[in-house]
C-alpha atoms as a PDB file:
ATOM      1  CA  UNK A   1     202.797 241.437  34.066  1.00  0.00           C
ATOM      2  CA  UNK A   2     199.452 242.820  32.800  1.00  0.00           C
ATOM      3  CA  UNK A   3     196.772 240.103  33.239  1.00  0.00           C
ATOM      4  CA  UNK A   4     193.540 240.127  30.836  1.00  0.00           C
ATOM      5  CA  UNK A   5     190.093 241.272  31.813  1.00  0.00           C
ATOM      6  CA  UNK A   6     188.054 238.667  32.748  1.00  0.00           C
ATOM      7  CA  UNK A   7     185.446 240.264  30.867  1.00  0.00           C
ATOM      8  CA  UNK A   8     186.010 242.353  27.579  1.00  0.00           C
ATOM      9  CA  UNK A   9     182.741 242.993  25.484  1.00  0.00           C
ATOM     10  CA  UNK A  10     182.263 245.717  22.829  1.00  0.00           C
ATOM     11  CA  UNK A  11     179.325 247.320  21.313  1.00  0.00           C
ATOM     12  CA  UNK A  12     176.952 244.215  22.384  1.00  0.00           C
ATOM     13  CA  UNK A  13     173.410 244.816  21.106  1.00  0.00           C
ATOM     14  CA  UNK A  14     170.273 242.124  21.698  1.00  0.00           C
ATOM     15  CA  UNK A  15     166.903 243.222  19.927  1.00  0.00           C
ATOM     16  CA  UNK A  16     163.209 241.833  20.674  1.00  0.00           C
ATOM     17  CA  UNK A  17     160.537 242.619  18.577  1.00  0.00           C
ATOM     18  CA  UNK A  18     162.709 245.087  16.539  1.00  0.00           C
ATOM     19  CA  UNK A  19     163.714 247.169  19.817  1.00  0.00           C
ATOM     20  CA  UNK A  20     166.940 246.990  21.459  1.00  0.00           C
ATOM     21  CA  UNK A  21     166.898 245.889  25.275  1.00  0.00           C
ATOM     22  CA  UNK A  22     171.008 246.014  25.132  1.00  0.00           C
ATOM     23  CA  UNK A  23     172.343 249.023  22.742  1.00  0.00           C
ATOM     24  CA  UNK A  24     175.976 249.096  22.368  1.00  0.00           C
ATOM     25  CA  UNK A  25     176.702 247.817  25.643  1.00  0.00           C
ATOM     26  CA  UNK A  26     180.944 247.643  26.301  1.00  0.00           C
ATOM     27  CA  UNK A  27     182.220 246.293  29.218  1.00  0.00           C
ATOM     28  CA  UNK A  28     184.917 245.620  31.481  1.00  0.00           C
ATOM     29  CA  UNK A  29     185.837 243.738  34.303  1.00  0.00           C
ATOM     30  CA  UNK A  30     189.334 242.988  35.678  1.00  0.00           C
ATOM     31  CA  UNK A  31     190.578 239.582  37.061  1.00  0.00           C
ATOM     32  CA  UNK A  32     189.722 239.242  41.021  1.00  0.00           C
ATOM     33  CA  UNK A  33     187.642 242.717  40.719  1.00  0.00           C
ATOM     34  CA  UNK A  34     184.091 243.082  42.057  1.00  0.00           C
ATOM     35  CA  UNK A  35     181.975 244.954  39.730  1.00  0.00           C
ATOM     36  CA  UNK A  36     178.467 246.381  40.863  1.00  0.00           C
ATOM     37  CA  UNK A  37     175.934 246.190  37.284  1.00  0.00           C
ATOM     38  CA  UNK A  38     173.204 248.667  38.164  1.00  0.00           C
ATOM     39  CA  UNK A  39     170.054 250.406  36.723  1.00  0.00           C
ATOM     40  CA  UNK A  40     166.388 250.505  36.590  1.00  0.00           C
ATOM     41  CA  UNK A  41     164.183 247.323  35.696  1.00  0.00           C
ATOM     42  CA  UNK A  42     163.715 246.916  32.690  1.00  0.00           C
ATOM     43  CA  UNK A  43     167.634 248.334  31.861  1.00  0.00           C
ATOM     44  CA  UNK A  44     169.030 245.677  30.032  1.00  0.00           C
ATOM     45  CA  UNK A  45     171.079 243.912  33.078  1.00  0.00           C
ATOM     46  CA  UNK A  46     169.695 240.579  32.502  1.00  0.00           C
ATOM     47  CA  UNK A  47     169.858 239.915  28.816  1.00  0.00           C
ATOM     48  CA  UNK A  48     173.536 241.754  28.863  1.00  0.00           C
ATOM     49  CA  UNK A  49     174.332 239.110  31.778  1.00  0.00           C
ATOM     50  CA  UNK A  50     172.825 236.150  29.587  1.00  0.00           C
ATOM     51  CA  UNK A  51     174.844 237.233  26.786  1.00  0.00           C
ATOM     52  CA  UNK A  52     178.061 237.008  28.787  1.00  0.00           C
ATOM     53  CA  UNK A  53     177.420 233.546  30.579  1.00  0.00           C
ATOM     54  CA  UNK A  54     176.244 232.251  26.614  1.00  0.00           C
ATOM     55  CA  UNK A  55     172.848 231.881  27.174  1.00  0.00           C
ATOM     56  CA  UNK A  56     171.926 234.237  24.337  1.00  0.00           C
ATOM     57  CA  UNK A  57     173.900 235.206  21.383  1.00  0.00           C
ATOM     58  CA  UNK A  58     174.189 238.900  20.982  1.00  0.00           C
ATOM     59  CA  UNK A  59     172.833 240.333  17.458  1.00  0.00           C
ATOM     60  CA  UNK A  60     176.043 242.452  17.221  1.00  0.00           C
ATOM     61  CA  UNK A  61     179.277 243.078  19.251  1.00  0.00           C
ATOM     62  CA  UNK A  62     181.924 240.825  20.138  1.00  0.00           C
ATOM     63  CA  UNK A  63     184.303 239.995  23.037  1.00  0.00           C
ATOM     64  CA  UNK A  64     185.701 237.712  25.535  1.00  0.00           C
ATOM     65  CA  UNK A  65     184.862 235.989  28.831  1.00  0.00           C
ATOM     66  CA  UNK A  66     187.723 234.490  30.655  1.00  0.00           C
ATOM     67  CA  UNK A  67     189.769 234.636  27.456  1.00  0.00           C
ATOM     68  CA  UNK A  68     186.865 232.832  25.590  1.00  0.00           C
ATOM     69  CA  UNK A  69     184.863 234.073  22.963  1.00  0.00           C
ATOM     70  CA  UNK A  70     181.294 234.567  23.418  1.00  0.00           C
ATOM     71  CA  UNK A  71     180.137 233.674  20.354  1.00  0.00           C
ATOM     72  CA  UNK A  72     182.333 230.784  19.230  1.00  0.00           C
ATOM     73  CA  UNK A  73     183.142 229.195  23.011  1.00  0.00           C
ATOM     74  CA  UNK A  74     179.500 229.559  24.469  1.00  0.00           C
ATOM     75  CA  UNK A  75     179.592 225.862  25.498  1.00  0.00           C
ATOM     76  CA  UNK A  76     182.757 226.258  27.063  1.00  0.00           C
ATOM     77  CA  UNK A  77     182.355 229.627  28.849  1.00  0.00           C
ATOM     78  CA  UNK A  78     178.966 227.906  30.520  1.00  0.00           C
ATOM     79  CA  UNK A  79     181.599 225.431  32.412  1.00  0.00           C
ATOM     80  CA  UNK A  80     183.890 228.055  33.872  1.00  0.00           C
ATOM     81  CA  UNK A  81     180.779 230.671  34.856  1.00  0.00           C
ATOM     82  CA  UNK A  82     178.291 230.045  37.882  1.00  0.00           C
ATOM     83  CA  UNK A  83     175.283 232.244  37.046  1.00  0.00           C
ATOM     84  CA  UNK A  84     172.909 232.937  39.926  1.00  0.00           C
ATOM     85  CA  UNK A  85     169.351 234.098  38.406  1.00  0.00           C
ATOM     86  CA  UNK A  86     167.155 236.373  39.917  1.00  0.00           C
ATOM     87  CA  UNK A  87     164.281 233.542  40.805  1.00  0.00           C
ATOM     88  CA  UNK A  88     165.875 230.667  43.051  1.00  0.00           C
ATOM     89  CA  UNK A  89     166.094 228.092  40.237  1.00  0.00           C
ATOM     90  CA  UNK A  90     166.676 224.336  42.364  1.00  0.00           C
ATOM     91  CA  UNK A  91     163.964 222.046  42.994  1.00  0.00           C
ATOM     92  CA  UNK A  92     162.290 222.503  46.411  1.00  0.00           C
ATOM     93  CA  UNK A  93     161.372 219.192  46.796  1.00  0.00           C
ATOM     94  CA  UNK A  94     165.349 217.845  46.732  1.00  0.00           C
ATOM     95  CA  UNK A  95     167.222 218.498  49.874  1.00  0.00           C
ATOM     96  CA  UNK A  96     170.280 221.124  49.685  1.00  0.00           C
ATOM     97  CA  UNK A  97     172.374 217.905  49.719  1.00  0.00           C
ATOM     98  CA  UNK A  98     170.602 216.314  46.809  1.00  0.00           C
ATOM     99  CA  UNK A  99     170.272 219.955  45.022  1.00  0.00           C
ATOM    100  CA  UNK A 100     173.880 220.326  45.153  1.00  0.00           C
ATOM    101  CA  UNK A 101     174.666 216.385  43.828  1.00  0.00           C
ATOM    102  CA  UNK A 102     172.298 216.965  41.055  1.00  0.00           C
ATOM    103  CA  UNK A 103     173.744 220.388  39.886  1.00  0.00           C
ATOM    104  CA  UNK A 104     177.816 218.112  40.484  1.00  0.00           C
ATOM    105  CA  UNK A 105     176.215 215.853  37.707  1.00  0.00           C
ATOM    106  CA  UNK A 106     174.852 218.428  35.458  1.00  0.00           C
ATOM    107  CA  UNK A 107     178.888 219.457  35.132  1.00  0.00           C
ATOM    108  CA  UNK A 108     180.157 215.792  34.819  1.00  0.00           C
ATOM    109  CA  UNK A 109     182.551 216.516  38.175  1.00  0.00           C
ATOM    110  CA  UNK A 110     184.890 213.773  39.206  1.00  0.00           C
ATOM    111  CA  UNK A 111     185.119 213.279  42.932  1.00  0.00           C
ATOM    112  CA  UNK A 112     181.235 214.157  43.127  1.00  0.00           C
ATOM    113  CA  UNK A 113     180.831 213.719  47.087  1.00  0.00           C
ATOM    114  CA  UNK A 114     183.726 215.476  47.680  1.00  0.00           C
ATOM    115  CA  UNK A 115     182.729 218.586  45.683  1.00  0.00           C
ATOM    116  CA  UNK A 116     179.227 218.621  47.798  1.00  0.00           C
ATOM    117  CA  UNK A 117     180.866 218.480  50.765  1.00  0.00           C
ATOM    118  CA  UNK A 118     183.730 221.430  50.029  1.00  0.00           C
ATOM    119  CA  UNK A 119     180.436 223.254  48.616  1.00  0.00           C
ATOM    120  CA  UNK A 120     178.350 222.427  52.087  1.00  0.00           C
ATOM    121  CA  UNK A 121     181.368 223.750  54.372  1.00  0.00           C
ATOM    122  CA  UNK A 122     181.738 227.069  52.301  1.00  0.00           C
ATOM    123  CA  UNK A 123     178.850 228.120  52.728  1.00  0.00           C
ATOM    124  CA  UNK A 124     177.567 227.099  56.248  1.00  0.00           C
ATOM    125  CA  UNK A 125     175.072 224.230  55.032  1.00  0.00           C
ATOM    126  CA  UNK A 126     176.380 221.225  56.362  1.00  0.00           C
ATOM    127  CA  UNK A 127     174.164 221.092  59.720  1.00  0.00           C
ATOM    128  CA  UNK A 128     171.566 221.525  57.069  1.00  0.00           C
ATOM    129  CA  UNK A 129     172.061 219.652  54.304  1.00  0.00           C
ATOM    130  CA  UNK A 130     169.394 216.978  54.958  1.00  0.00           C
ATOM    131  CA  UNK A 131     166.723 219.883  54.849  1.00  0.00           C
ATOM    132  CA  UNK A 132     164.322 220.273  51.889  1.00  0.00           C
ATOM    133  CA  UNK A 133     164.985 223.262  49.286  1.00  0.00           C
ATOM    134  CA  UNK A 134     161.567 224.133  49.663  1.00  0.00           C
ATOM    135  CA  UNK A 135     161.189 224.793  53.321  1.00  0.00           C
ATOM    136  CA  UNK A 136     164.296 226.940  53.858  1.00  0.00           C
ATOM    137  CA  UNK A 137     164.162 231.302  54.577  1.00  0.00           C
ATOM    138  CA  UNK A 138     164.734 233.250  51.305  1.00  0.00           C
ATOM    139  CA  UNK A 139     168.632 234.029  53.093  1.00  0.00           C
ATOM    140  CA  UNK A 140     169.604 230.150  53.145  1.00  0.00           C
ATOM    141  CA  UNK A 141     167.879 229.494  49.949  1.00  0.00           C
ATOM    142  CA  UNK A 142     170.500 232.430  48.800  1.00  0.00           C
ATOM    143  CA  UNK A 143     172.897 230.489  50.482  1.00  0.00           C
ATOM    144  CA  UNK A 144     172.308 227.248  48.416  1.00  0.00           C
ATOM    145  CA  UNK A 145     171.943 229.133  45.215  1.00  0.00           C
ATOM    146  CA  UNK A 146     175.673 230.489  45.436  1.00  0.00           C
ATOM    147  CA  UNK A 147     176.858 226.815  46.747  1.00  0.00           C
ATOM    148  CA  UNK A 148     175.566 225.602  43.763  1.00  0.00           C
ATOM    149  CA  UNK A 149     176.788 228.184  41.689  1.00  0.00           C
ATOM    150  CA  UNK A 150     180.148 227.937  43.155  1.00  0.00           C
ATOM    151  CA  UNK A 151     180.433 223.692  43.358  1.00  0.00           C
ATOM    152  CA  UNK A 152     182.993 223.480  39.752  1.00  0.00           C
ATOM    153  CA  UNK A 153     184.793 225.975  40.695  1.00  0.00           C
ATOM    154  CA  UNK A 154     184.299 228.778  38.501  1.00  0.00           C
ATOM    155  CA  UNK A 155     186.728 231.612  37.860  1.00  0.00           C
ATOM    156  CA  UNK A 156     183.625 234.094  36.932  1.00  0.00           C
ATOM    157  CA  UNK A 157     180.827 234.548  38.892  1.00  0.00           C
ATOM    158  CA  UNK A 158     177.438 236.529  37.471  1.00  0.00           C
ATOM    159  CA  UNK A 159     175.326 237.853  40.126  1.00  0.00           C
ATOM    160  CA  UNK A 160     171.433 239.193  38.801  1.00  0.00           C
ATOM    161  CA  UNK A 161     170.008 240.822  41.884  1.00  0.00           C
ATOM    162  CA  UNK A 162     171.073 237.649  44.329  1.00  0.00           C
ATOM    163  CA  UNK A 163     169.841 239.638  47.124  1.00  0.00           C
ATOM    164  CA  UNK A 164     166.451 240.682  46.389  1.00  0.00           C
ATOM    165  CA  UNK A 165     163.462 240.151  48.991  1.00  0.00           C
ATOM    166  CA  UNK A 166     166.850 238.917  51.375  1.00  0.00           C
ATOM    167  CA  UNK A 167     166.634 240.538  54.721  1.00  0.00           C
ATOM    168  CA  UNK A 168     169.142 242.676  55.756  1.00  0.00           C
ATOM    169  CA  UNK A 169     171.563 240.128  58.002  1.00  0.00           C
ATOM    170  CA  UNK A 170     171.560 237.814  55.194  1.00  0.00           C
ATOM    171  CA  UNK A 171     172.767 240.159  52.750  1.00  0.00           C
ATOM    172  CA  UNK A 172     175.598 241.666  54.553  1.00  0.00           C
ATOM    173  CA  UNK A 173     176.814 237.640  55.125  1.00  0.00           C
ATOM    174  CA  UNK A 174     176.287 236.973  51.532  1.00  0.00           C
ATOM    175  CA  UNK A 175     178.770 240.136  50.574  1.00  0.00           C
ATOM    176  CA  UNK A 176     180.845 239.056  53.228  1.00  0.00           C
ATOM    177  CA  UNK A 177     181.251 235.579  51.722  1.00  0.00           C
ATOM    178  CA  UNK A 178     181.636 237.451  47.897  1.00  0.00           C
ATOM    179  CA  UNK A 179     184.369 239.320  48.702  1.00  0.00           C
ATOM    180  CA  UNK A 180     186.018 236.174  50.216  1.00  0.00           C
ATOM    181  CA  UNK A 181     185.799 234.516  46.929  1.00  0.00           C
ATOM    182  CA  UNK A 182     187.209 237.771  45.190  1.00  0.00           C
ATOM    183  CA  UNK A 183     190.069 237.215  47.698  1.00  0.00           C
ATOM    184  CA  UNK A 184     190.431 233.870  46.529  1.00  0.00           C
ATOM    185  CA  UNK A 185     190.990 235.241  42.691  1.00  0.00           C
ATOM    186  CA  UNK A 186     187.476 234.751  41.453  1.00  0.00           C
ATOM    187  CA  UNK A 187     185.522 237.456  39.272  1.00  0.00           C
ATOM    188  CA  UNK A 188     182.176 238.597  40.173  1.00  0.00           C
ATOM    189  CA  UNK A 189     179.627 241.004  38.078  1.00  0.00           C
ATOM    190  CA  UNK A 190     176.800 241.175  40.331  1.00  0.00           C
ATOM    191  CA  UNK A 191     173.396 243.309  39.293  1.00  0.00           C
ATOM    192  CA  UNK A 192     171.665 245.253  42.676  1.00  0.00           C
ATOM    193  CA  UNK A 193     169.218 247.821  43.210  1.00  0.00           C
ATOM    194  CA  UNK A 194     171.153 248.589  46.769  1.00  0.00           C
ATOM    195  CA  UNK A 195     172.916 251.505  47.432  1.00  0.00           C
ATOM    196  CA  UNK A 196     174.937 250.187  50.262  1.00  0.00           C
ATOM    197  CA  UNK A 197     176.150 246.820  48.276  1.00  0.00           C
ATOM    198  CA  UNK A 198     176.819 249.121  45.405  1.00  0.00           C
ATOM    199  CA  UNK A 199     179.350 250.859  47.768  1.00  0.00           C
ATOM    200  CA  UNK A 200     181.141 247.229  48.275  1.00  0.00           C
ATOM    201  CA  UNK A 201     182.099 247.036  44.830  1.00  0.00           C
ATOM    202  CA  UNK A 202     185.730 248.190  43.541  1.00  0.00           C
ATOM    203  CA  UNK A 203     184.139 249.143  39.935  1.00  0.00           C
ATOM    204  CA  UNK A 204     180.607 250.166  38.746  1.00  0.00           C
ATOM    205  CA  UNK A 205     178.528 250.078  35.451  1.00  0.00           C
ATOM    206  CA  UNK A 206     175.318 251.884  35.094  1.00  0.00           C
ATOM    207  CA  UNK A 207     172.609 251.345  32.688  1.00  0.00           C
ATOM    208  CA  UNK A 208     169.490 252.358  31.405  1.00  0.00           C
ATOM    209  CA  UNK A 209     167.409 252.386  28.088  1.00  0.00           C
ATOM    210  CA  UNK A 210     170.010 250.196  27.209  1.00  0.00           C
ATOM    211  CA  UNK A 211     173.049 252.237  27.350  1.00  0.00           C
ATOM    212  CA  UNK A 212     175.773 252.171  29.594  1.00  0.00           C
ATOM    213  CA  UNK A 213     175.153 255.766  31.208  1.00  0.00           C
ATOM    214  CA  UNK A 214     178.443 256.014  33.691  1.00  0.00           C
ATOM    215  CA  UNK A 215     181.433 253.024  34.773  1.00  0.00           C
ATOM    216  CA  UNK A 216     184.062 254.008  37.676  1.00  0.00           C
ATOM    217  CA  UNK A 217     184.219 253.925  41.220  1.00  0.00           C
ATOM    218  CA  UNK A 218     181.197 255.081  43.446  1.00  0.00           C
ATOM    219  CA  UNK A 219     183.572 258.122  44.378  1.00  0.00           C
ATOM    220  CA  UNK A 220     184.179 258.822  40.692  1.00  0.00           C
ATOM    221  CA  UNK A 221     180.430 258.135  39.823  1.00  0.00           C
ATOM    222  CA  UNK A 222     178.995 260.906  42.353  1.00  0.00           C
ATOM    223  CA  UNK A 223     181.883 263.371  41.445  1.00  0.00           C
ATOM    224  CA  UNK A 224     181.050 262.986  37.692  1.00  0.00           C
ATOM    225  CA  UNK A 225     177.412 263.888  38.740  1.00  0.00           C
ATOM    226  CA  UNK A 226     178.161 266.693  40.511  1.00  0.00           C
ATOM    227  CA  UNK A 227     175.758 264.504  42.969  1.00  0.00           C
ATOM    228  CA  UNK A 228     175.655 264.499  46.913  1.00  0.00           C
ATOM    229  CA  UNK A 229     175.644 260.871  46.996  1.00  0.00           C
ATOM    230  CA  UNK A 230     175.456 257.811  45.003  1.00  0.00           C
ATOM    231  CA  UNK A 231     171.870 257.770  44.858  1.00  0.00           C
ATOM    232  CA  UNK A 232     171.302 261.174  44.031  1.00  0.00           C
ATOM    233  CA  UNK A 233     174.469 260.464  40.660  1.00  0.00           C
ATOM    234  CA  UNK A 234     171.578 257.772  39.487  1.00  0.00           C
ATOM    235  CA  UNK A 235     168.681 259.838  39.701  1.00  0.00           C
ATOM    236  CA  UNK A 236     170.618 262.597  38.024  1.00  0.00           C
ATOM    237  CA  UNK A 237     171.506 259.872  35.266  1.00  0.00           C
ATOM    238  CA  UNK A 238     168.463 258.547  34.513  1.00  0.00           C
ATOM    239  CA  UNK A 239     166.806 262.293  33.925  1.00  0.00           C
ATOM    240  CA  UNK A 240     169.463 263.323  31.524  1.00  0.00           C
ATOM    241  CA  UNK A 241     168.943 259.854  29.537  1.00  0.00           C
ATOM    242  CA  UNK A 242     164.952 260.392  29.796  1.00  0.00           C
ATOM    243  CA  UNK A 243     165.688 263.543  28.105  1.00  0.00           C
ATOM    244  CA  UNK A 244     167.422 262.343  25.079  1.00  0.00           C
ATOM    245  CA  UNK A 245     165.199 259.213  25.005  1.00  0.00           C
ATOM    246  CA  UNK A 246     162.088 261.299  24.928  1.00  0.00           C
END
């Protein structure tokens, strides 16, 4: 039985100021699949993540998120997503506990305690939970950020750079804990600047100027290239797309 992409976007294009940050960006992303979203800053991975969770409205293009589309079911796409920005986005002044609660009200959940308590044991915060927002390590304030991301049970999860500034222990826990939930069924497009979380993922998009400049698997990616390594297929990307941009 074939099952549906969990995300299925053509041609998506968002303009500012008359110049286009996305530019006829297609995508996607299979049920249960890990999918790396990488390019420079300043790429368009942020405003084409926006436009999938239905935070922005694309000026053209069309598609689907979880079967939903993302112009006419924005509202409804926004309850089955957890988006995880780039800036840590709870109050630091609310404890994880009371961060957590809050974010179960935002989404109307029934059985509200019981959904901050599955949320505390996923993700190791229990012992914690008393502790304010404010005075944890950038890796436990990562840690919260997914809980809450993760407390109504989403079937989509979109990443934008989650581990940035994150020391190294705390990132390789985080993708340990991500590729549990892709175990579990759930979909995750997560944007990084790492080479070695890049190398986690089963599929990768690359970007920049805009465009969509290679998709596959890192293997696939560096034998397009003729590159020696993943890093060295990006590199190689971006200088063939400065040279049609300039």
């Amino acid at each position: 039985m074939n099952v549906a992409p969990a995300i299925d976007v053509t041609g998506l294009v968002k303009r500012y100021g008359g110049r286009a940050v996305v530019d006829d960006v297609s995508l996607q992303v299979g049920a249960g699949r890990i999918c790396g979203f990488l390019g420079p800053n300043g790429s368009g991975k942020t405003t084409t993540i926006r436009m999938l969770c239905g935070l922005l409205t694309p000026d053209a293009g069309d598609g689907t998120c979880l079967g939903l589309d993302i112009r006419r079911d924005a509202a409804a796409i926004k309850r089955q997503v957890g988006y995880m920005t780039q800036k840590f986005g709870l109050y630091d002044d609310l404890s994880i506990r009371q961060n957590l609660d809050f974010v179960a009200r935002l989404f109307e959940l029934p059985g509200r305690r019981a959904a901050v308590d599955a949320a505390l044991e996923r993700l190791g915060l229990t012992a914690r939970q008393h502790q304010l927002a404010g005075s944890l390590s950038g890796g436990w304030k990562q840690r919260l950020a997914l809980a809450s991301c993760l407390i109504h049970q989403p079937r989509l999860l979109l990443l934008d750079e989650p581990t940035a500034g994150v020391d190294p222990k705390a990132r390789r826990e985080f993708w340990d804990q991500i590729h549990a939930l892709a175990a579990d069924g759930i979909t995750v497009l997560v944007s990084t600047h790492y080479m070695d979380e890049a190398e986690r993922c089963h599929d990768l998009v690359y970007i920049a100027y805009g465009r969509v400049l290679a998709r596959g698997s890192a293997a696939e990616i560096v034998a397009s290239a003729g590159a020696s390594d993943l890093e060295d297929a990006f590199v190689r990307l971006v200088g063939q797309a400065q040279d049609n941009y300039t």
